[in-house]
Every structure is written in structure tokens, then in C-alpha cells.
Protein backbone atom coordinates (compact mmCIF):
# COMPACT_ATOMS: atom_id res chain seq x y z
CA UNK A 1 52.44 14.44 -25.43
CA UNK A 2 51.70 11.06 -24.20
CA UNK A 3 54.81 8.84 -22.88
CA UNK A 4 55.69 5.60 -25.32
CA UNK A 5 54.55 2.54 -24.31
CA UNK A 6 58.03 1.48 -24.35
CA UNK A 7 61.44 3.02 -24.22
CA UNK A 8 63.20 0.08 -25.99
CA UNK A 9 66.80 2.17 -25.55
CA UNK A 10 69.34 0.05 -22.57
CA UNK A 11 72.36 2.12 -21.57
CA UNK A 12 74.00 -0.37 -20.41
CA UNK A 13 75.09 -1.10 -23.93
CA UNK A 14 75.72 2.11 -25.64
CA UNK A 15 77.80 5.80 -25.24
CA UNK A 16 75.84 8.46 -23.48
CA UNK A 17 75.75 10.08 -26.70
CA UNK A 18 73.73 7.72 -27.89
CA UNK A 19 71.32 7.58 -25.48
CA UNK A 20 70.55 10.64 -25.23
CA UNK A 21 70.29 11.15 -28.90
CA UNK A 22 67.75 7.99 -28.66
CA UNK A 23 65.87 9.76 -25.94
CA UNK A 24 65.91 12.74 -27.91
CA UNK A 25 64.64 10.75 -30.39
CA UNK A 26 62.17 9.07 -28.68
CA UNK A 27 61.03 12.07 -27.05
CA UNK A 28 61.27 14.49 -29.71
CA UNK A 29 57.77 16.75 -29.11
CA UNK A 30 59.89 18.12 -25.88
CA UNK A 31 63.01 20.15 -25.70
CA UNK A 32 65.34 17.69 -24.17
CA UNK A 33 69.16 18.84 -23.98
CA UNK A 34 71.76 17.11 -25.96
CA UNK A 35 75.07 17.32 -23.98
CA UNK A 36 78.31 15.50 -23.24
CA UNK A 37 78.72 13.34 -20.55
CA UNK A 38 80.21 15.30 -18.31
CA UNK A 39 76.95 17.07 -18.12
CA UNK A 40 74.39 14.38 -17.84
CA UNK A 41 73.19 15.42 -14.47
CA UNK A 42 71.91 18.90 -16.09
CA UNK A 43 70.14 16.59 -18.71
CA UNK A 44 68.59 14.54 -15.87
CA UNK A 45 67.70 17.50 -14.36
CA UNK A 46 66.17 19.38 -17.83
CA UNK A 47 64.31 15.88 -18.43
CA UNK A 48 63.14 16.00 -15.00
CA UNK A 49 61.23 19.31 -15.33
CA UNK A 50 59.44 18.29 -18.82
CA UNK A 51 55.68 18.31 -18.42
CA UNK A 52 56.17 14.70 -20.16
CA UNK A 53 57.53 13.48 -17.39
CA UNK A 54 55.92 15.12 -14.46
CA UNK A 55 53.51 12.42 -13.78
CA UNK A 56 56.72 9.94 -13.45
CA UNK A 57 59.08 9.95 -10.24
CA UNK A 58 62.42 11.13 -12.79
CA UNK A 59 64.92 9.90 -10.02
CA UNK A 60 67.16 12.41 -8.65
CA UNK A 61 70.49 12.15 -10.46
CA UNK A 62 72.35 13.00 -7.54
CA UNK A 63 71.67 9.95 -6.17
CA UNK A 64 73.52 8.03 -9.25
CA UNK A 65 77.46 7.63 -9.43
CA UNK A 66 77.09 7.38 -12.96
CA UNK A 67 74.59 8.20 -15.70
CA UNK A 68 74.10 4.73 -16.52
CA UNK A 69 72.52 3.72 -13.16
CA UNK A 70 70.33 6.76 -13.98
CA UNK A 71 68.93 6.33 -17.03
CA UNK A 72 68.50 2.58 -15.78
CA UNK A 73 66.20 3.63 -13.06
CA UNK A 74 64.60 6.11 -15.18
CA UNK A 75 63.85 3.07 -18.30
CA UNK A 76 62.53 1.18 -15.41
CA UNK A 77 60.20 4.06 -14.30
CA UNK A 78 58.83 4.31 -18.14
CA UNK A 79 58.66 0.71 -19.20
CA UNK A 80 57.56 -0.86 -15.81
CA UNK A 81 59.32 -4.20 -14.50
CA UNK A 82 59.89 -6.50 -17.62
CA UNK A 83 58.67 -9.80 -17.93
């Protein structure tokens, strides 16, 4: 599966049960978890291992206090710097 051009999805604006569900969305060819937020690091971690995503530096989410700093850095690594 090739990555989207463009993960249009900003968590700083929604639940982590909707992101997620929009990644899973997004992402749908690969088995991505679907978990609650207390368990977004093991989603991190799943979406980490994808062969999707292999090619992309999927930051570490132990280095994230919370899972929206996370899936910020990890839109950033997929879309590129916006303009």
C-alpha cells in the first residue's frame, strides 16, 4: 500500500477516538488497532511496525506526554511541513 498524499486528520481538534478511527480509516489496507486512550502508546507502537510505515521515522511514543503531541509529529512525518 502506498502512503496518502495527505493525512488531512489534526488531533489537536478531536477525541482520540476519533483519530484513530480516521487513521483507521485512512489507512484501512493495514491492520491498525482501535483502542482507548489509555492505550495509545500500544497503537503507536502497532502503527509503528506496519510495513506502511516502515519507510517513515514513526516517532517513538515514549517520547510524547500525551498522544496528541504524537500523532502531531507523526502527521508532520506523513504530510511534510505545510505551507
Amino acid at each position: 500500500m502506498s502512503i496518502q498524499s495527505f493525512f488531512p486528520i489534526n488531533p489537536e481538534y478531536m477525541t482520540w477516538e476519533n483519530w484513530n478511527g480516521n487513521f483507521l480509516h485512512y489507512f484501512s489496507e493495514e491492520p491498525i488497532m482501535y483502542d482507548t486512550e489509555d492505550n495509545w502508546k500500544q497503537v503507536a507502537k502497532n502503527i509503528s511496525q506496519l510495513t506502511t510505515f516502515e519507510s517513515y521515522p514513526v516517532p517513538d511514543p515514549e517520547a510524547f506526554k500525551t498522544w496528541q503531541e504524537w500523532a502531531s509529529a507523526l502527521s508532520f512525518i506523513l504530510n511534510g511541513p505545510s505551507t
